[in-house]
Each structure stands twice: as C-alpha cells, then as structure tokens.
PDB file of N, CA and C in Angstrom:
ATOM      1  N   UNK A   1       3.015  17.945  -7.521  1.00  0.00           N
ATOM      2  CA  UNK A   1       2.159  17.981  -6.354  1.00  0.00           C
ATOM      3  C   UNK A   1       1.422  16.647  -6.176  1.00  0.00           C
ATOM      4  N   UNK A   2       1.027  16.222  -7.059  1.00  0.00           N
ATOM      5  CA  UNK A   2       0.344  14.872  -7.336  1.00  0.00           C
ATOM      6  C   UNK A   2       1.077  14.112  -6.580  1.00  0.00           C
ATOM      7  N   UNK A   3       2.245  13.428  -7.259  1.00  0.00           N
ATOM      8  CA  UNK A   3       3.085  12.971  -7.001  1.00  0.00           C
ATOM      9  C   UNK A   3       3.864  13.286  -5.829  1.00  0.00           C
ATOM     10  N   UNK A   4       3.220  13.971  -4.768  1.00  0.00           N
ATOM     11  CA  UNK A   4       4.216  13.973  -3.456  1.00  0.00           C
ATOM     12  C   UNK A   4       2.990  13.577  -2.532  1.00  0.00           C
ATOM     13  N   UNK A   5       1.657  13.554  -3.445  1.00  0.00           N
ATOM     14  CA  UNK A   5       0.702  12.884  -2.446  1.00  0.00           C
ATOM     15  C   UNK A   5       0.299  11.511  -2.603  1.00  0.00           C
ATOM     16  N   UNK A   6       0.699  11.062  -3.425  1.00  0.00           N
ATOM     17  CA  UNK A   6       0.263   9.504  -3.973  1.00  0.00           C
ATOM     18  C   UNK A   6       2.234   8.921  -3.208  1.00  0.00           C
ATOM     19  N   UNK A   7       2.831   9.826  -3.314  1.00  0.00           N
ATOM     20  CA  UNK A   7       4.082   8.708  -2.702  1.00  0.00           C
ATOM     21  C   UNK A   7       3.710   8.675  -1.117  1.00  0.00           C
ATOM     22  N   UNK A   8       3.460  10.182  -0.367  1.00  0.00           N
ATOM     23  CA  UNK A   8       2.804  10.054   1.166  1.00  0.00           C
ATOM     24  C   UNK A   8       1.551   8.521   1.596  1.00  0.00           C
ATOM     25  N   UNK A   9       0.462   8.387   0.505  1.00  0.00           N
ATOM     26  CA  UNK A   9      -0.198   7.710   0.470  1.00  0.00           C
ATOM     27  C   UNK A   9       0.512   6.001   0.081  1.00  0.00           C
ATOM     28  N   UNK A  10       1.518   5.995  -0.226  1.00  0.00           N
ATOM     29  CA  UNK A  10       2.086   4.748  -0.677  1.00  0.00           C
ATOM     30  C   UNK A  10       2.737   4.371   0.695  1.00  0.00           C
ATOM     31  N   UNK A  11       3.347   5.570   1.368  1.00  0.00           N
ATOM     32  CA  UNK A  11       4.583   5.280   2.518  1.00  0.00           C
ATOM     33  C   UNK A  11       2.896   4.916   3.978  1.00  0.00           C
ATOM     34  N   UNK A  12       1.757   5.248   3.953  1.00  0.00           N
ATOM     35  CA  UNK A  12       1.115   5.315   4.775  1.00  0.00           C
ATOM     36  C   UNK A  12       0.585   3.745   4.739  1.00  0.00           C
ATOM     37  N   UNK A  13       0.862   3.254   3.421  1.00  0.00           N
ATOM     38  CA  UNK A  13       0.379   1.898   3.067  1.00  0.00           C
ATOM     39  C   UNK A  13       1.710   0.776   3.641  1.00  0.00           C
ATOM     40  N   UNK A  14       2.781   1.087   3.124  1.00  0.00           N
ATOM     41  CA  UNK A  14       3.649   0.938   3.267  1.00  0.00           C
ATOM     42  C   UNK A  14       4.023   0.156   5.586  1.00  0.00           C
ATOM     43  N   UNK A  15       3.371   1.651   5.833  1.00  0.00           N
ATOM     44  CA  UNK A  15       3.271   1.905   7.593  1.00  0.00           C
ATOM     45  C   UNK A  15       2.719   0.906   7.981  1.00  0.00           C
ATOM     46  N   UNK A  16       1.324   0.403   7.127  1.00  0.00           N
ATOM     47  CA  UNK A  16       0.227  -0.634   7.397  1.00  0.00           C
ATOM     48  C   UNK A  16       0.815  -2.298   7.278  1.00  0.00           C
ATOM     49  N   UNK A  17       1.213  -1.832   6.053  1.00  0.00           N
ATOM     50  CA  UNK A  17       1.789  -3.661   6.030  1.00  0.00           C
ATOM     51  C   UNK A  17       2.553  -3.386   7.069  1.00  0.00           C
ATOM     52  N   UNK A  18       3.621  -2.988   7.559  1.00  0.00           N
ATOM     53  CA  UNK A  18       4.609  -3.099   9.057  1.00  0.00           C
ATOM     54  C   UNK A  18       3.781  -3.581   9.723  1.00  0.00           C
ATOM     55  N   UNK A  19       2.878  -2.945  10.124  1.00  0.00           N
ATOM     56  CA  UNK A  19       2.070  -2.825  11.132  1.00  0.00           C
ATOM     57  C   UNK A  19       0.982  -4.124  11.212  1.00  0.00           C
ATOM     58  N   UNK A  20       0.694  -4.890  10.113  1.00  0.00           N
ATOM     59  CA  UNK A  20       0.084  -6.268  10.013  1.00  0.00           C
ATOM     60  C   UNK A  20       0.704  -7.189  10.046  1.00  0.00           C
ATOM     61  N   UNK A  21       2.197  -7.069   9.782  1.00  0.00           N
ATOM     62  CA  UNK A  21       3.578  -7.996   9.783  1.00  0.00           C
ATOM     63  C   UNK A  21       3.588  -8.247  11.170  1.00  0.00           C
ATOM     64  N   UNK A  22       3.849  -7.668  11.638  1.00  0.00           N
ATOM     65  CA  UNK A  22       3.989  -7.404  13.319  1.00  0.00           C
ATOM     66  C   UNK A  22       3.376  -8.677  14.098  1.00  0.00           C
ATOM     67  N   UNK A  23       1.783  -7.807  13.626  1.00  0.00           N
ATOM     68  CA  UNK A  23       0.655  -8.568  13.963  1.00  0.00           C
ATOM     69  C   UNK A  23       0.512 -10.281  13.825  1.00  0.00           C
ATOM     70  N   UNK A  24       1.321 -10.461  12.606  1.00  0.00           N
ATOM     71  CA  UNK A  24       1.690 -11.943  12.329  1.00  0.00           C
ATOM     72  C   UNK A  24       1.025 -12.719  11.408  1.00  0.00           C
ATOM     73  N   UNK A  25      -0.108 -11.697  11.026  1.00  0.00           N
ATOM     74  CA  UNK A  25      -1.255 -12.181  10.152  1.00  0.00           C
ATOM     75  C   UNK A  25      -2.154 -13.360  10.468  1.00  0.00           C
ATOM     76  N   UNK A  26      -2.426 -13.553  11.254  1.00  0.00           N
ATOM     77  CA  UNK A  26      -2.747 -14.729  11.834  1.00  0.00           C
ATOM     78  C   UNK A  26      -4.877 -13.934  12.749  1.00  0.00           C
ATOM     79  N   UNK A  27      -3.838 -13.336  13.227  1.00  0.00           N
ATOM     80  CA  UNK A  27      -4.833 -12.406  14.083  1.00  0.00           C
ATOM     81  C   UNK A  27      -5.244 -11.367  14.186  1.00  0.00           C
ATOM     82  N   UNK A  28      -5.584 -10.672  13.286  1.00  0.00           N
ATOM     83  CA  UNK A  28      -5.103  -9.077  13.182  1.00  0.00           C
ATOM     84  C   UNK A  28      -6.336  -8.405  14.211  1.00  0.00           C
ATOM     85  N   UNK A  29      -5.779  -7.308  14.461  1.00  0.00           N
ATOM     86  CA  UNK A  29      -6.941  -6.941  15.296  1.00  0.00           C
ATOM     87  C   UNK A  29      -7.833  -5.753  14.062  1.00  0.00           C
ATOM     88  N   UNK A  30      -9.278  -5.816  14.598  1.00  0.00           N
ATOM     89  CA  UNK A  30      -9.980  -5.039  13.871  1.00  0.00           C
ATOM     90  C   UNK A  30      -9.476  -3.460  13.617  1.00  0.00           C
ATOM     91  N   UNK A  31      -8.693  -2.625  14.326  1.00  0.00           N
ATOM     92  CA  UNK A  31      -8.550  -1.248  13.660  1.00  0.00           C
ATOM     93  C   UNK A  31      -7.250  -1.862  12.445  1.00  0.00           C
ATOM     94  N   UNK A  32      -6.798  -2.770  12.547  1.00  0.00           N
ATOM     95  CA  UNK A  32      -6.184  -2.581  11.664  1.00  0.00           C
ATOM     96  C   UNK A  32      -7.131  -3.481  10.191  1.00  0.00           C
ATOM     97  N   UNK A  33      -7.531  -3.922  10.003  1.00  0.00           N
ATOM     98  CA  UNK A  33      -8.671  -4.178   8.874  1.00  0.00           C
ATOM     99  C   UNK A  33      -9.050  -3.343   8.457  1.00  0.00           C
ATOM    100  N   UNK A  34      -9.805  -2.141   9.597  1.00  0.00           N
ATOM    101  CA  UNK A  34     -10.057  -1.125   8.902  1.00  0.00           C
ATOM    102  C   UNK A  34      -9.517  -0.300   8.378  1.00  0.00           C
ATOM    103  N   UNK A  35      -8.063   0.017   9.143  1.00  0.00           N
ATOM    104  CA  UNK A  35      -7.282   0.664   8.535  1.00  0.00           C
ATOM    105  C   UNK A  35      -7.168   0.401   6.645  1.00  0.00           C
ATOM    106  N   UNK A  36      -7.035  -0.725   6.974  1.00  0.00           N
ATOM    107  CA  UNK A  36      -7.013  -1.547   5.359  1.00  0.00           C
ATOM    108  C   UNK A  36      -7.863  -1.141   4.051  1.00  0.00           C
ATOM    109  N   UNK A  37      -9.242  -1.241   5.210  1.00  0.00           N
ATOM    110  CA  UNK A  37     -10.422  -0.494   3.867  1.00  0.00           C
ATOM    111  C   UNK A  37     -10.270   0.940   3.737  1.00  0.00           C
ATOM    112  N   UNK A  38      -9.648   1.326   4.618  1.00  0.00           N
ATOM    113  CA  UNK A  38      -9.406   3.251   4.188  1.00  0.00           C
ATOM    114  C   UNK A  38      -8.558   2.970   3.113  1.00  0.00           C
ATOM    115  N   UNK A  39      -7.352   2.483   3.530  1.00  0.00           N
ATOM    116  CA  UNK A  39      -6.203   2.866   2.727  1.00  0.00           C
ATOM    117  C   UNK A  39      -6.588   2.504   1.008  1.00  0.00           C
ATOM    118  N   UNK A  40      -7.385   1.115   1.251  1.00  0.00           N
ATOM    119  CA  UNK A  40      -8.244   0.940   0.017  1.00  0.00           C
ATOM    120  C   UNK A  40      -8.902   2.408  -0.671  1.00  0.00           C
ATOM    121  N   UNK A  41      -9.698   2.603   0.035  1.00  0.00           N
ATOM    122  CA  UNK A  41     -10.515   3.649  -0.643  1.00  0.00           C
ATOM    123  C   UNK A  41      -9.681   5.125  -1.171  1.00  0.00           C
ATOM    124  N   UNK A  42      -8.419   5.311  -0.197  1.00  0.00           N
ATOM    125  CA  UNK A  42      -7.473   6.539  -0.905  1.00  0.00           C
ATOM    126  C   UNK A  42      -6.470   6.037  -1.770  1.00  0.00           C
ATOM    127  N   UNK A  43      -5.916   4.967  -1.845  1.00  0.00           N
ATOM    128  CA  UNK A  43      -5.669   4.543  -3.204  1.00  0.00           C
ATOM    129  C   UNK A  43      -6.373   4.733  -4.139  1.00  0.00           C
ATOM    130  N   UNK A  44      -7.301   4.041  -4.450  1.00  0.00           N
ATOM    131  CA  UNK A  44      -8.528   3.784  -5.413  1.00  0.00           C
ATOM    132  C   UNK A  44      -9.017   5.613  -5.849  1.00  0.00           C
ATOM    133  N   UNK A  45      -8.612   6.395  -4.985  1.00  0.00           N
ATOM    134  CA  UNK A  45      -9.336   7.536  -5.305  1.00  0.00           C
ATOM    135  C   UNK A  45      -8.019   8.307  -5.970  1.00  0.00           C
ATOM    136  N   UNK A  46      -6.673   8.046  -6.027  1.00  0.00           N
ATOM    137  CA  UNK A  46      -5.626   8.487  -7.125  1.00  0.00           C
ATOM    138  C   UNK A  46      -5.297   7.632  -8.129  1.00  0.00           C
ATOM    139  N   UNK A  47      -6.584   6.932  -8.332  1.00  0.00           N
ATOM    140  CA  UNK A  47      -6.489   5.858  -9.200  1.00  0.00           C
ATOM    141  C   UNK A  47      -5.776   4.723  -9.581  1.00  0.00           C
ATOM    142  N   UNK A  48      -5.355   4.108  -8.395  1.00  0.00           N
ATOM    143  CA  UNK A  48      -4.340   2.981  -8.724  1.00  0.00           C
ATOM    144  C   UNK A  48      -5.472   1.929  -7.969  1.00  0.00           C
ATOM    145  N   UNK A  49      -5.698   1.517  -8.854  1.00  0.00           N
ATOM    146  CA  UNK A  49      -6.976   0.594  -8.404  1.00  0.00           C
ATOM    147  C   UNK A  49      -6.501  -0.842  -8.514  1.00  0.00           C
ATOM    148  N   UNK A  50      -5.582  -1.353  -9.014  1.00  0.00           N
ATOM    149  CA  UNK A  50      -4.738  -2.609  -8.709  1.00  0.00           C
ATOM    150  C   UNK A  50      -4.220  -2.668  -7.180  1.00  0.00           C
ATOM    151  N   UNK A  51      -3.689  -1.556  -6.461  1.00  0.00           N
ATOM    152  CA  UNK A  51      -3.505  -1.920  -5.355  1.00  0.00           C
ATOM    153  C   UNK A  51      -4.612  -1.753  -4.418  1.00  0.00           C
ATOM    154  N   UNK A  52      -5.730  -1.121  -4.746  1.00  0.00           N
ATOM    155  CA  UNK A  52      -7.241  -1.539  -4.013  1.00  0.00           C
ATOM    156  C   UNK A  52      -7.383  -2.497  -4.218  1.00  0.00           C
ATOM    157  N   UNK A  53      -7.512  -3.042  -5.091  1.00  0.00           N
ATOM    158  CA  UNK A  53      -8.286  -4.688  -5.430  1.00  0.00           C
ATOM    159  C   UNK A  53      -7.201  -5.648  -4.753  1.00  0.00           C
ATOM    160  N   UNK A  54      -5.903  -5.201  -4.371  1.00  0.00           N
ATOM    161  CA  UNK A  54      -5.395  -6.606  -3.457  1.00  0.00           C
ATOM    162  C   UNK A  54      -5.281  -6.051  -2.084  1.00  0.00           C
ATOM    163  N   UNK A  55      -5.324  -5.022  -1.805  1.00  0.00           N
ATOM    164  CA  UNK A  55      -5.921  -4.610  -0.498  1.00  0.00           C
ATOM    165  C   UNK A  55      -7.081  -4.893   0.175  1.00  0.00           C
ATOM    166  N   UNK A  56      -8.328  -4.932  -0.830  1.00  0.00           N
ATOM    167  CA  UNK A  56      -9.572  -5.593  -0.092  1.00  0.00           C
ATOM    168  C   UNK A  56      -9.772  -6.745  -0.173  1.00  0.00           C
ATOM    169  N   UNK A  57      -8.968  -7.354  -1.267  1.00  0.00           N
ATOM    170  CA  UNK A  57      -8.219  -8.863  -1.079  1.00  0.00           C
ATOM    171  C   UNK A  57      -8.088  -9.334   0.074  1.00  0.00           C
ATOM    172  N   UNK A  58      -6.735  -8.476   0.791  1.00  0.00           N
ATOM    173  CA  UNK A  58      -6.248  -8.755   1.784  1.00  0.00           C
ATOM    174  C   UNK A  58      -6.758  -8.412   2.660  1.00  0.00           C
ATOM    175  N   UNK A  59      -7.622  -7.557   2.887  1.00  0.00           N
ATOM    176  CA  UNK A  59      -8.089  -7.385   4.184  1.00  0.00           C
ATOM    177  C   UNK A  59      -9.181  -8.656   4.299  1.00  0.00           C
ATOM    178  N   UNK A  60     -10.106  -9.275   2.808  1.00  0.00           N
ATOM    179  CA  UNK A  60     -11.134 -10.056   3.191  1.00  0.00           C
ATOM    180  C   UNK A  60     -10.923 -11.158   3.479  1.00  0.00           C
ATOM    181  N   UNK A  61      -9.156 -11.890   2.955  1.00  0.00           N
ATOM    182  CA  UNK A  61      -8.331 -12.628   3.478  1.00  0.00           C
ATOM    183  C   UNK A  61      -8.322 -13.376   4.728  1.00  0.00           C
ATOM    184  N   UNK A  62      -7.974 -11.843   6.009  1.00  0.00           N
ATOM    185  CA  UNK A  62      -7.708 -11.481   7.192  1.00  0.00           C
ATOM    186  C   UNK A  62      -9.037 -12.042   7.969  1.00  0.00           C
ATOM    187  N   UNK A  63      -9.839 -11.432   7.663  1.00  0.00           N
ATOM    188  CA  UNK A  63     -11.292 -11.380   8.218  1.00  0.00           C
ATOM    189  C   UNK A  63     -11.715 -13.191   8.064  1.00  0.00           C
ATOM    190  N   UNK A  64     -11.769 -13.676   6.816  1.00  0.00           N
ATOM    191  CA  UNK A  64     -11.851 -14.911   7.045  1.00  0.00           C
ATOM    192  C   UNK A  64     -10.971 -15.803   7.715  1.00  0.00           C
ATOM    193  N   UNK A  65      -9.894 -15.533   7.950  1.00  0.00           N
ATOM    194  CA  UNK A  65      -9.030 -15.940   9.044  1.00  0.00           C
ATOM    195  C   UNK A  65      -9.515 -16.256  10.469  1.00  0.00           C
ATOM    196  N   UNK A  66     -10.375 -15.323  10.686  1.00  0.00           N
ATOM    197  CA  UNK A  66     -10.864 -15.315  12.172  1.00  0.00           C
ATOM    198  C   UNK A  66     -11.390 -16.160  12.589  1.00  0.00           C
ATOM    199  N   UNK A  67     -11.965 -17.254  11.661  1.00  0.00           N
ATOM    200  CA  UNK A  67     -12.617 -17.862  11.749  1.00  0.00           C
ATOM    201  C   UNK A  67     -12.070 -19.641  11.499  1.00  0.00           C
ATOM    202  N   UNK A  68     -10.958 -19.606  10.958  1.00  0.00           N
ATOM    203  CA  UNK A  68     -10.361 -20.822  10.634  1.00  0.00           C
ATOM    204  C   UNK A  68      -9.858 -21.109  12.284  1.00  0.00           C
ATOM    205  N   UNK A  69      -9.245 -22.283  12.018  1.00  0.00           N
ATOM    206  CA  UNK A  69      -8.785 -22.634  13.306  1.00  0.00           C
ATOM    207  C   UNK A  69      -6.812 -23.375  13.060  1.00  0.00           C
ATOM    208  N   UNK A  70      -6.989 -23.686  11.145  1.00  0.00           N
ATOM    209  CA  UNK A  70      -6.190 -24.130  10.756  1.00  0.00           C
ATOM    210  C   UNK A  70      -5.491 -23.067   9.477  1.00  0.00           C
ATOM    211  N   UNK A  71      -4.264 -23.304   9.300  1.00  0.00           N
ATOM    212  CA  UNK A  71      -3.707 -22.340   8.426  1.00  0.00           C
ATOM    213  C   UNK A  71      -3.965 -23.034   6.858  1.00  0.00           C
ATOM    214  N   UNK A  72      -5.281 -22.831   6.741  1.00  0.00           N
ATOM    215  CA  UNK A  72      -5.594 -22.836   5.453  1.00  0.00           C
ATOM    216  C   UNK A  72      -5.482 -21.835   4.355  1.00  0.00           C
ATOM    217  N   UNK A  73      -5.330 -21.319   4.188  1.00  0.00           N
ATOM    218  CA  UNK A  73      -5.463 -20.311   3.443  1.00  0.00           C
ATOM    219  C   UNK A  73      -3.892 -18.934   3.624  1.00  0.00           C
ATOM    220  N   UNK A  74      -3.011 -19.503   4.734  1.00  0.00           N
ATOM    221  CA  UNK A  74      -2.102 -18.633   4.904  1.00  0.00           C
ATOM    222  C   UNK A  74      -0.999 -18.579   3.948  1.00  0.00           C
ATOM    223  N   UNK A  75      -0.632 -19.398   3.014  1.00  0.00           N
ATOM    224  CA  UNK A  75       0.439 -19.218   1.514  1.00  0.00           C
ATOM    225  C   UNK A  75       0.248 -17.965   1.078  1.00  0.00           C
ATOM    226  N   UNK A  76      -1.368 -18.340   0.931  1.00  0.00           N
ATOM    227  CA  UNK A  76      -2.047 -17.039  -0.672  1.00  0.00           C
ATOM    228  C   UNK A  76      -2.060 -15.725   0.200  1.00  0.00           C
ATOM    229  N   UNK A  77      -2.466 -15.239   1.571  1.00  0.00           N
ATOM    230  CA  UNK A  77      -2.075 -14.272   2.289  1.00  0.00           C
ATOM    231  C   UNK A  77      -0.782 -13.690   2.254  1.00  0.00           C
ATOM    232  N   UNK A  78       0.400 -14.781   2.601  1.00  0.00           N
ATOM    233  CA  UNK A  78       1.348 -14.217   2.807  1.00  0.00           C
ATOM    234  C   UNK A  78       2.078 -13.760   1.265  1.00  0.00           C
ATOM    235  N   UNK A  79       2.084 -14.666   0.092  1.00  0.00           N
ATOM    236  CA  UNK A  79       1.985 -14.195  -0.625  1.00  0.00           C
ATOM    237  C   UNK A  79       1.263 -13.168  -1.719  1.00  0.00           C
ATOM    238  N   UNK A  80       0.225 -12.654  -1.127  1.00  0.00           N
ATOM    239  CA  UNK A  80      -0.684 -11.824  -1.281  1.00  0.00           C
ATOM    240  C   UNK A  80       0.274 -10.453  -0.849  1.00  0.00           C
ATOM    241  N   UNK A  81       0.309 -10.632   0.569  1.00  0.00           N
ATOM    242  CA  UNK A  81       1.319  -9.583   1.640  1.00  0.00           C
ATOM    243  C   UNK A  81       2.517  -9.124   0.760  1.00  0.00           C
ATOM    244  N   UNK A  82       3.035 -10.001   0.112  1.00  0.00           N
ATOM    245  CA  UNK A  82       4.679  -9.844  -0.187  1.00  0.00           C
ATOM    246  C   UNK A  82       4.307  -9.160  -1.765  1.00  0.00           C
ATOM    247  N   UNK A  83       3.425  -9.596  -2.461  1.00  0.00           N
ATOM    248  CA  UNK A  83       3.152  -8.884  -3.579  1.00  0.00           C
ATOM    249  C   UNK A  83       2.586  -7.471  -3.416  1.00  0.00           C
ATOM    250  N   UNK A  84       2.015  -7.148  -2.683  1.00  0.00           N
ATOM    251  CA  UNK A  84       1.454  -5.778  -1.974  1.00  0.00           C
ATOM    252  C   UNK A  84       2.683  -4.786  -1.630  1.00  0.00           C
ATOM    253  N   UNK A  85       3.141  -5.717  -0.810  1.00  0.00           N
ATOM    254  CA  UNK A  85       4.915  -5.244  -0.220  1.00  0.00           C
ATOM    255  C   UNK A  85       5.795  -4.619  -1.248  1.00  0.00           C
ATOM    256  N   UNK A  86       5.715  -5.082  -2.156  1.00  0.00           N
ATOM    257  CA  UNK A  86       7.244  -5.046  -3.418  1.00  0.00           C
ATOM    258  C   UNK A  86       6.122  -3.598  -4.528  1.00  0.00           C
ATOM    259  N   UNK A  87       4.943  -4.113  -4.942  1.00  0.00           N
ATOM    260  CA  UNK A  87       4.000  -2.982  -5.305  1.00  0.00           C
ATOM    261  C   UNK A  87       4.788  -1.700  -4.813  1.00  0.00           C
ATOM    262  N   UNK A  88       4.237  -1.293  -3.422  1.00  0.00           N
ATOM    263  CA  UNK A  88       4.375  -0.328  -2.575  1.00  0.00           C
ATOM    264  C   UNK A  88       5.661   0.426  -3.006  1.00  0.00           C
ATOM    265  N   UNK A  89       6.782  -0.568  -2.882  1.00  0.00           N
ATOM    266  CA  UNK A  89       8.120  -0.070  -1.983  1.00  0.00           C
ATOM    267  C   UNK A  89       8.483   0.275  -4.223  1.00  0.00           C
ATOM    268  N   UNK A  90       8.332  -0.450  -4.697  1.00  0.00           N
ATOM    269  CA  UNK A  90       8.618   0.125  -5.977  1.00  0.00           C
ATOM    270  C   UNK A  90       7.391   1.283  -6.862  1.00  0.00           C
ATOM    271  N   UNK A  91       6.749   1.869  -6.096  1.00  0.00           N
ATOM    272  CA  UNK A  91       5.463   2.997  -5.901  1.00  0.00           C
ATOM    273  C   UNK A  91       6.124   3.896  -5.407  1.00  0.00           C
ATOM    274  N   UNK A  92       6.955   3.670  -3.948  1.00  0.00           N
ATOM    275  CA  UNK A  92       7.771   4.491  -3.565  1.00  0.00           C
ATOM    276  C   UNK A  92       8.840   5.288  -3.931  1.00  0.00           C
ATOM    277  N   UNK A  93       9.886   4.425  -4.782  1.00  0.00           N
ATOM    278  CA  UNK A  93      10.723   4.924  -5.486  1.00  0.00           C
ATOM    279  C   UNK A  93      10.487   5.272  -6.580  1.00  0.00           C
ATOM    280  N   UNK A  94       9.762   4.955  -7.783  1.00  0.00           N
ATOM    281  CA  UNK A  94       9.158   5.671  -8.833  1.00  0.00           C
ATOM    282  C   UNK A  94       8.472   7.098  -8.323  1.00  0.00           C
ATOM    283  N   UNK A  95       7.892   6.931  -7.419  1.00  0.00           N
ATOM    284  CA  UNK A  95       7.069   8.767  -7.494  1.00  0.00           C
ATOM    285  C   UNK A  95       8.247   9.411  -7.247  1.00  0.00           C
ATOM    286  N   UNK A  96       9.128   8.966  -6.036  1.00  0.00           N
ATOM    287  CA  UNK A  96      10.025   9.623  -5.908  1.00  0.00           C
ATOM    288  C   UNK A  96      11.082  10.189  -7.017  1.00  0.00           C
ATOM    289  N   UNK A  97      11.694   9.261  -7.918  1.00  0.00           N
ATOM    290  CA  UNK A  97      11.887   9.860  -9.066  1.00  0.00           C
ATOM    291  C   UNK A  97      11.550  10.602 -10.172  1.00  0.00           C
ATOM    292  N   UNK A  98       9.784  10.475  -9.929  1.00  0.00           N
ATOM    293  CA  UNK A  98       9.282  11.103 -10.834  1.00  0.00           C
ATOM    294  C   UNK A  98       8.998  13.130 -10.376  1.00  0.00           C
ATOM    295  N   UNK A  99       9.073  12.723  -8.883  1.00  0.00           N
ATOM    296  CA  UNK A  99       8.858  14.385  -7.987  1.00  0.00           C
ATOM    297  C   UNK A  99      10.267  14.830  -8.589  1.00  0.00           C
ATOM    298  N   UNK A 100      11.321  14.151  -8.550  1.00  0.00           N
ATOM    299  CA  UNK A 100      12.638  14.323  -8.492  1.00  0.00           C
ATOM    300  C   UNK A 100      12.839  14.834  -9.410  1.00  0.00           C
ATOM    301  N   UNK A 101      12.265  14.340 -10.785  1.00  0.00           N
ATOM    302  CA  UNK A 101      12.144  14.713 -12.221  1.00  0.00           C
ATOM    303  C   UNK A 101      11.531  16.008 -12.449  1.00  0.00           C
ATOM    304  N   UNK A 102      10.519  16.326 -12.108  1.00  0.00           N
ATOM    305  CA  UNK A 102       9.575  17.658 -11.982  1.00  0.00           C
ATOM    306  C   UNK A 102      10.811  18.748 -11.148  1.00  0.00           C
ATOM    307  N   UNK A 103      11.402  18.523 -10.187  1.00  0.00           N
ATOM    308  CA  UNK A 103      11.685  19.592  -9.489  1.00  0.00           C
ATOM    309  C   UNK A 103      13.179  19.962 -10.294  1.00  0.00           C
ATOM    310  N   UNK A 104      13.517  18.979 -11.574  1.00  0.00           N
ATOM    311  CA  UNK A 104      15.144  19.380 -11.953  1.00  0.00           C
ATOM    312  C   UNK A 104      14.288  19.840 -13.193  1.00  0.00           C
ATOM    313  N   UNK A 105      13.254  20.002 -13.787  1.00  0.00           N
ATOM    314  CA  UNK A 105      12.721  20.007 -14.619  1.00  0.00           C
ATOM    315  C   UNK A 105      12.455  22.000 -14.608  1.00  0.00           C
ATOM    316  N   UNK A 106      11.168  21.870 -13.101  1.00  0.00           N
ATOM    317  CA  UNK A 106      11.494  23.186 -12.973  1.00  0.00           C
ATOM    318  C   UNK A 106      12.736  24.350 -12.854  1.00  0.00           C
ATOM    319  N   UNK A 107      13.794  23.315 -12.064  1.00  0.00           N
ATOM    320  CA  UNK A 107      15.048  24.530 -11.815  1.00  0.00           C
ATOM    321  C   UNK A 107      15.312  24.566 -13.102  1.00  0.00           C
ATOM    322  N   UNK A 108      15.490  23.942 -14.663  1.00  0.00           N
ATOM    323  CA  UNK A 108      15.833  23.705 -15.722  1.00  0.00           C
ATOM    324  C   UNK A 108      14.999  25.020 -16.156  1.00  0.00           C
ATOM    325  N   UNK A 109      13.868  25.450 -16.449  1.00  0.00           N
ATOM    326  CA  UNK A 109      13.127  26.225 -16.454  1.00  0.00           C
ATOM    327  C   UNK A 109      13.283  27.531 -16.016  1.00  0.00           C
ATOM    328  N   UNK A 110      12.957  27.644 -14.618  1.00  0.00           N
ATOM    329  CA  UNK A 110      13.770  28.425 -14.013  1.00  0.00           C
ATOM    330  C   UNK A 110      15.086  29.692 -14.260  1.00  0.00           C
ATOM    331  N   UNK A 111      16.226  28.286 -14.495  1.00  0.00           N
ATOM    332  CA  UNK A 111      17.514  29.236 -14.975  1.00  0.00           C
ATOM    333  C   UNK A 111      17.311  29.987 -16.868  1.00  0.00           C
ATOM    334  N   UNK A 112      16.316  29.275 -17.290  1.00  0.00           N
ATOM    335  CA  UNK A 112      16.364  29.854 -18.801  1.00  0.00           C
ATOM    336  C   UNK A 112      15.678  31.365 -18.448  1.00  0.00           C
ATOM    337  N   UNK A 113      15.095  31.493 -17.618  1.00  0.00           N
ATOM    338  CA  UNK A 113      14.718  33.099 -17.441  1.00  0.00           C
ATOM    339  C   UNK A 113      15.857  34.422 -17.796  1.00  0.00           C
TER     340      UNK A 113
END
C-alpha cells in the first residue's frame, strides 16, 4: 500500500518536471514553484528527504532566476533538473517492482492455503 502511494507521488513529481521542461526553465511561472514546494513537502512526509532537499533546491534556483537577466546560474539548474529527473524515473521503477514483489508474494501465500 505504501508503495503504490510513494510511486503515485513520484509519477506526480515526475508530471512537474514535464511541466517545468516545457516551461524552459528560464521563466517559470509562479503556480508552478509552488507546485514545487508541495511536492517538496509530500515527499519529505514519506520520507525521502533527499529528493526534498533538491526540490527546494530547485525551486529556490528558479525563483532566483527571476531576477538575473543573464544565464548565470543555468548549468547547476539544468543539471540539478536532470539529477531530479533520473532520481524520479528510477523511484518509479523500483516501487514498481517492489508493489510487484508484494503482490507475487501475496498470491505465493495465498495458494499455500
């Protein structure tokens, strides 16, 4: 059960980077920042607190962006982005194997009745 809500919560993170990619990183508009600090805070609350801490990274990244005029600081973003990215998508497939594991685990169970 855990594990089919921390992978939902990975694919919702997952939705976000798309959705800032898009955006170009350059400019993001404010619901999506915020989006950022949520997703922060429901990570952080199934305890994977490595991908909070580069999430509010990245969102505080973003925010100082607004303010440059020059792409100073856009390497460590985008590579920030791409490390977040690969996190996620291998978050994704681990829970998934691990739900995958539980549910052959139970039918295993199951048939010994």
């Amino acid at each position: 059960m855990k594990e089919q809500k921390i992978r939902k919560e990975l694919i919702q993170v997952r939705e976000l980077l798309a959705d800032l990619f898009q955006s170009g990183l350059t400019n993001v508009p404010e619901s999506l920042v915020a989006r950022l600090s949520q997703e922060e805070t429901y990570v952080r609350q199934y305890g994977m607190e490595w991908l909070a801490d580069r999430l509010h990274e990245l969102s505080e990244g973003l925010k100082a962006r607004r303010h440059l005029f020059d792409n100073e600081n856009a390497d460590e973003l985008v590579a920030l982005f791409c490390k977040i990215g690969s996190f996620v998508e291998e978050g994704i497939r681990q829970s998934g194997l691990d739900e995958a594991g539980i549910r052959i685990g139970q039918k295993d169970w199951e048939q010994e009745d």
